[in-house]
C-alpha atoms as a PDB file:
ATOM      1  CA  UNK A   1       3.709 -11.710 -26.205  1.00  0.00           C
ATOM      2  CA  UNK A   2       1.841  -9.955 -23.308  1.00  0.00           C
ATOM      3  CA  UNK A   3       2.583  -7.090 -21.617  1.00  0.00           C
ATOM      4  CA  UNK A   4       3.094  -7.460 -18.039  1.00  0.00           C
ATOM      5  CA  UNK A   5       0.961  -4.725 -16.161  1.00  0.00           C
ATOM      6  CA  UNK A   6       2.922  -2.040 -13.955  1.00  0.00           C
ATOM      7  CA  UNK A   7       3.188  -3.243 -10.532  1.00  0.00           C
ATOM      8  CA  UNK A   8       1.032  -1.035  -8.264  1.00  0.00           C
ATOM      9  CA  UNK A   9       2.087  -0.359  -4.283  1.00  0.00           C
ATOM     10  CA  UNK A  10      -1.185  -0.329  -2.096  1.00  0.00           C
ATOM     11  CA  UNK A  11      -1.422   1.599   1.540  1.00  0.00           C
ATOM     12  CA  UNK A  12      -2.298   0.421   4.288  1.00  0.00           C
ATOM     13  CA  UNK A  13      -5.480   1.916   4.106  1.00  0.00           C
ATOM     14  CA  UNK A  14      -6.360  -0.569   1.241  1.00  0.00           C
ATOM     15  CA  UNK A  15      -5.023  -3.341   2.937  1.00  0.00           C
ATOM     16  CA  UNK A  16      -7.226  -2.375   5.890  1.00  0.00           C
ATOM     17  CA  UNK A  17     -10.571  -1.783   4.229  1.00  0.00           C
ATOM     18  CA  UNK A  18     -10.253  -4.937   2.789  1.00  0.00           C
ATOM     19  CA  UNK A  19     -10.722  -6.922   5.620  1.00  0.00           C
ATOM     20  CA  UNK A  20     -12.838  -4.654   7.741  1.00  0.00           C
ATOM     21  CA  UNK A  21     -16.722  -4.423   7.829  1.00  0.00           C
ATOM     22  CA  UNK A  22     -17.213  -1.284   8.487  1.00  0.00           C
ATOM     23  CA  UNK A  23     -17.593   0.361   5.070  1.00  0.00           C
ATOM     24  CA  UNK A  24     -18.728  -1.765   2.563  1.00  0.00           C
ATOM     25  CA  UNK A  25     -18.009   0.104  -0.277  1.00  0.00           C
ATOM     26  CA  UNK A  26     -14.652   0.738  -0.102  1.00  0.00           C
ATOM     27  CA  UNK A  27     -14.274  -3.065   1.122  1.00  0.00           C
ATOM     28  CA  UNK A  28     -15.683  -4.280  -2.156  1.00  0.00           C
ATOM     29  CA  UNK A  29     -13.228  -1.813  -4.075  1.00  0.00           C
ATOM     30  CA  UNK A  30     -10.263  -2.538  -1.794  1.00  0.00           C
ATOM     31  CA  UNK A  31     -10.802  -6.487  -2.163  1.00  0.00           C
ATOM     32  CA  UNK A  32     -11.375  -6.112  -5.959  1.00  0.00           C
ATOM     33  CA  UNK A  33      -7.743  -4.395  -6.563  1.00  0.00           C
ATOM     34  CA  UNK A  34      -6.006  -6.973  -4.115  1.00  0.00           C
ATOM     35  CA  UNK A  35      -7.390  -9.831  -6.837  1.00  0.00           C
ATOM     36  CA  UNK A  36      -4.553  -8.171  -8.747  1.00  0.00           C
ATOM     37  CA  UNK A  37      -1.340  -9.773  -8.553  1.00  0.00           C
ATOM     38  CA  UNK A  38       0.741  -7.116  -9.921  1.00  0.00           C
ATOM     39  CA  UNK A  39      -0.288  -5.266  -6.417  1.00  0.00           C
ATOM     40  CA  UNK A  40       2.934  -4.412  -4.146  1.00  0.00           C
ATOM     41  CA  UNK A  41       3.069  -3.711  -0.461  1.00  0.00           C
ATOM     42  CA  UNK A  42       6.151  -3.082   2.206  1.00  0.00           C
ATOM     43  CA  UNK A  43       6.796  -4.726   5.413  1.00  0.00           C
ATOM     44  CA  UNK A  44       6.060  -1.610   6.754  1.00  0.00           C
ATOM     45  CA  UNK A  45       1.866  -1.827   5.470  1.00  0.00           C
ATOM     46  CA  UNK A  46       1.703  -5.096   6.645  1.00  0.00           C
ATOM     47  CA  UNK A  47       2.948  -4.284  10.060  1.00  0.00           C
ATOM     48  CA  UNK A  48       0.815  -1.243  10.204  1.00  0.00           C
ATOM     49  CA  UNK A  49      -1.887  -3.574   9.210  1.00  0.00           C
ATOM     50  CA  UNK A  50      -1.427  -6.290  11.963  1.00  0.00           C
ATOM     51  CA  UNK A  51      -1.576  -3.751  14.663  1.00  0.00           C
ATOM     52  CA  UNK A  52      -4.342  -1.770  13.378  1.00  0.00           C
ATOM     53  CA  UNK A  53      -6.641  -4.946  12.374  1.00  0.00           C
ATOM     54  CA  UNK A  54      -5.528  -6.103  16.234  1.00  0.00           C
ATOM     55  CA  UNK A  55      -5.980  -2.953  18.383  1.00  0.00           C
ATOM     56  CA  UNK A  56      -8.908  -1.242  16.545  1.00  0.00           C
ATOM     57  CA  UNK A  57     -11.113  -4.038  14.921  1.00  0.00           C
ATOM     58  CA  UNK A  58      -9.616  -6.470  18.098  1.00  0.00           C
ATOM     59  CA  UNK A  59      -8.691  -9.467  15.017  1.00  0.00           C
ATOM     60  CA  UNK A  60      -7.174 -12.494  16.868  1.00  0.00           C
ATOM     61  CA  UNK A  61      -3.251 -12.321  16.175  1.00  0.00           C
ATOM     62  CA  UNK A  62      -3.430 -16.578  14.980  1.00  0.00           C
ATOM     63  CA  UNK A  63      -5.928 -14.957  11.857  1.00  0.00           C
ATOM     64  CA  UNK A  64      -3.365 -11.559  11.748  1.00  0.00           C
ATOM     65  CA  UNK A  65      -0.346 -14.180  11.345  1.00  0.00           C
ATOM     66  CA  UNK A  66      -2.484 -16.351   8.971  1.00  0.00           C
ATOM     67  CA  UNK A  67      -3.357 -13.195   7.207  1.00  0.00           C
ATOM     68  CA  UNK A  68       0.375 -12.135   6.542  1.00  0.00           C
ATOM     69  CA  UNK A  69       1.605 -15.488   5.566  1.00  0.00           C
ATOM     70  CA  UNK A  70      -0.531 -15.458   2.364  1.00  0.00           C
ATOM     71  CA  UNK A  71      -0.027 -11.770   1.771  1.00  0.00           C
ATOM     72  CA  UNK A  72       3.978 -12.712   1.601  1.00  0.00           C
ATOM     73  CA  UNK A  73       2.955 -15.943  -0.458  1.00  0.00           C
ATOM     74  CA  UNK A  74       0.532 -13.544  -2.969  1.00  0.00           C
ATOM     75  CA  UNK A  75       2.183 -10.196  -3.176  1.00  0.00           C
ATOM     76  CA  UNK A  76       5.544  -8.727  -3.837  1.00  0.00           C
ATOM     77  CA  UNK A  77       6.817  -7.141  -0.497  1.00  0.00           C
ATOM     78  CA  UNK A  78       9.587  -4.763   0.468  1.00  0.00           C
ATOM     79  CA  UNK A  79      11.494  -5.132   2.392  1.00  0.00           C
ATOM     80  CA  UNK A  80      12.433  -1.933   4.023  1.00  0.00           C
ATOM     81  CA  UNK A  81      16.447  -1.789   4.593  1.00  0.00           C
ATOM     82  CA  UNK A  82      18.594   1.081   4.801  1.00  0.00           C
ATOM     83  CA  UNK A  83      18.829   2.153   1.731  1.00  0.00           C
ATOM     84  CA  UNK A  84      14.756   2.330   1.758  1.00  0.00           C
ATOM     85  CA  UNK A  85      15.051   4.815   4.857  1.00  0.00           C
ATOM     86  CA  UNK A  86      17.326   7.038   3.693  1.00  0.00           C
ATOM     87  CA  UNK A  87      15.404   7.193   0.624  1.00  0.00           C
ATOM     88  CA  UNK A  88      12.598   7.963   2.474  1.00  0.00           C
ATOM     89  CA  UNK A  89      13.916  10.700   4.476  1.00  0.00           C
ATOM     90  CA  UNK A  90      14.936  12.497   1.088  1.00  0.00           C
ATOM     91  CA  UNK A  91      11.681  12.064   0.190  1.00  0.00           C
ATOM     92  CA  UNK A  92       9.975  13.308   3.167  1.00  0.00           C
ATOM     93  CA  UNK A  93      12.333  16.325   3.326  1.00  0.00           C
ATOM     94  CA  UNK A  94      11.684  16.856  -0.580  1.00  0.00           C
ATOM     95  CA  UNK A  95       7.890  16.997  -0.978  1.00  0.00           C
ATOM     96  CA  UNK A  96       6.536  17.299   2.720  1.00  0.00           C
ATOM     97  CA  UNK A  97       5.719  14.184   3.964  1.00  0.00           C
ATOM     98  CA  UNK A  98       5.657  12.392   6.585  1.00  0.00           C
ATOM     99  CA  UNK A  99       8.332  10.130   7.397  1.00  0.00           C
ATOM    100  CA  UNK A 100       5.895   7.151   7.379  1.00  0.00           C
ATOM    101  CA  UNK A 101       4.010   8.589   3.975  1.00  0.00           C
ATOM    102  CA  UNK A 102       7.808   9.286   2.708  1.00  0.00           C
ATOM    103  CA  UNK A 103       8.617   5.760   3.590  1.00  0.00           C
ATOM    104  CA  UNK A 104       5.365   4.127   1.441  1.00  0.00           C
ATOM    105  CA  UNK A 105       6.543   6.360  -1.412  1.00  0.00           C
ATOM    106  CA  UNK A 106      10.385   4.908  -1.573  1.00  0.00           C
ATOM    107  CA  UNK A 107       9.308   1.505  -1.466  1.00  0.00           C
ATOM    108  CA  UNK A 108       6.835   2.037  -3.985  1.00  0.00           C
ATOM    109  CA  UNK A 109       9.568   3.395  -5.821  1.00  0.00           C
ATOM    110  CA  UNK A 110      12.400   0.622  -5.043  1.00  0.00           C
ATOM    111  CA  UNK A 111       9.538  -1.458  -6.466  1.00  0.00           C
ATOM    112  CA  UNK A 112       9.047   0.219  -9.952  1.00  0.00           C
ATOM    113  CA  UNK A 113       5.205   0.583  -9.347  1.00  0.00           C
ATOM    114  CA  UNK A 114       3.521   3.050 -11.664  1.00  0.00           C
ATOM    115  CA  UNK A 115       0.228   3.710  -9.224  1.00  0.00           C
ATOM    116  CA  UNK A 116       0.437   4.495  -5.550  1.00  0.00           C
ATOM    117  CA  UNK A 117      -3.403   3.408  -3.973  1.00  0.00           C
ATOM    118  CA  UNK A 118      -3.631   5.210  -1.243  1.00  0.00           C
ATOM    119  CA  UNK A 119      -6.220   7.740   0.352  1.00  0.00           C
ATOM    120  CA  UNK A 120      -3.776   9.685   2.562  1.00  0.00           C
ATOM    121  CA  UNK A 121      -2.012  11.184   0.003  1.00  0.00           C
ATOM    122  CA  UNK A 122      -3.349  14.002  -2.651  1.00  0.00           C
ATOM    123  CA  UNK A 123      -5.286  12.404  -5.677  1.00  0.00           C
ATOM    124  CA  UNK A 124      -3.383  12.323  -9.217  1.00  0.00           C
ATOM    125  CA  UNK A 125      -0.270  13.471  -7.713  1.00  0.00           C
ATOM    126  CA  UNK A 126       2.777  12.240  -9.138  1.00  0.00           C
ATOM    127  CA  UNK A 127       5.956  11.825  -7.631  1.00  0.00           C
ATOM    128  CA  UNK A 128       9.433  11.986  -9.347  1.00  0.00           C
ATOM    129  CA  UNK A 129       8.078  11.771 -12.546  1.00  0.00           C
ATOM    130  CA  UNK A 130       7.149   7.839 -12.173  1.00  0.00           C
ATOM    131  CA  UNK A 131       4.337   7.476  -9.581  1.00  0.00           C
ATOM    132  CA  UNK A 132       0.926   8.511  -9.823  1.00  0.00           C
ATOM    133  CA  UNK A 133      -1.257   8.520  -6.159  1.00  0.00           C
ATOM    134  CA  UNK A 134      -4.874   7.261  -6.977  1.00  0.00           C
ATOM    135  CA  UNK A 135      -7.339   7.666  -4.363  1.00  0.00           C
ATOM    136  CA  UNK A 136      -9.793   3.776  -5.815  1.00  0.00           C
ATOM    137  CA  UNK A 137     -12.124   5.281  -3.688  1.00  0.00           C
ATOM    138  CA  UNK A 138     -12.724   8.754  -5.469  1.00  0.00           C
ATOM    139  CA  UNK A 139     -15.344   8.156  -8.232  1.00  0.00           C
ATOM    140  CA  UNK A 140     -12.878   9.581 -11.148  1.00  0.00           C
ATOM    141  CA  UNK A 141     -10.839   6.334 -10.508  1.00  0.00           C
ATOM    142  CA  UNK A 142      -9.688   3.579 -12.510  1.00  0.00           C
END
């Protein structure tokens, strides 16, 4: 029997570098954890990604809705409810966060994931005891 790996949340950030062109890099490291399918996002990345990718890199909105069709047919997404908000503002009143950072936290939470990619958020923290934030594009990363 195999062990399934931990499901990991990705930011938008991630998301975004991925399908950018502006740093190369971090595209090529972004792209290589997305070939992961135990990767987890929230409605609320993949919005932030459509109107990001739209109003900053100008992507046509037919690609954007492509785009978001096979991220919902690849990935596990939350959906953020109620319960996922008032999580959130726990969170964000707990450790400091932003209400939007506090909101990528309790869905990676409502998720189980073990790793939090993100770059907005300090490096090797961990949160309640389960989550670990990992910056992929600091060179002490997995």
């Amino acid at each position: 029997m195999t062990d399934k790996p931990s499901p990991c949340f990705i930011d938008t950030n991630i998301l975004v570098y991925a399908y950018s062109e502006t740093e190369l890099e971090k595209r090529r490291i972004a792209v290589q954890l997305l070939t992961d399918r135990s990767i987890c996002m929230s409605t609320q990345v993949v919005n932030e990604f459509i109107w990001i990718m739209s109003s900053k890199y100008r992507v046509d909105m037919k690609l954007l809705s492509d785009v978001a069709k096979n991220l919902f047919l690849l990935y596990r997404i939350d959906i953020v409810d109620d319960r996922t908000i008032a999580v959130a503002i726990e969170m964000s009143m707990r450790y400091h966060l932003s209400y939007w950072d506090s909101l990528i936290v309790s869905s990676s939470m409502k998720l189980n994931c073990a790793i939090l990619y993100s770059e907005d958020f300090q490096h090797k923290q961990i949160i309640e005891k389960s989550i670990t934030v990992t910056n992929p594009f600091l060179s002490d990363s997995p």
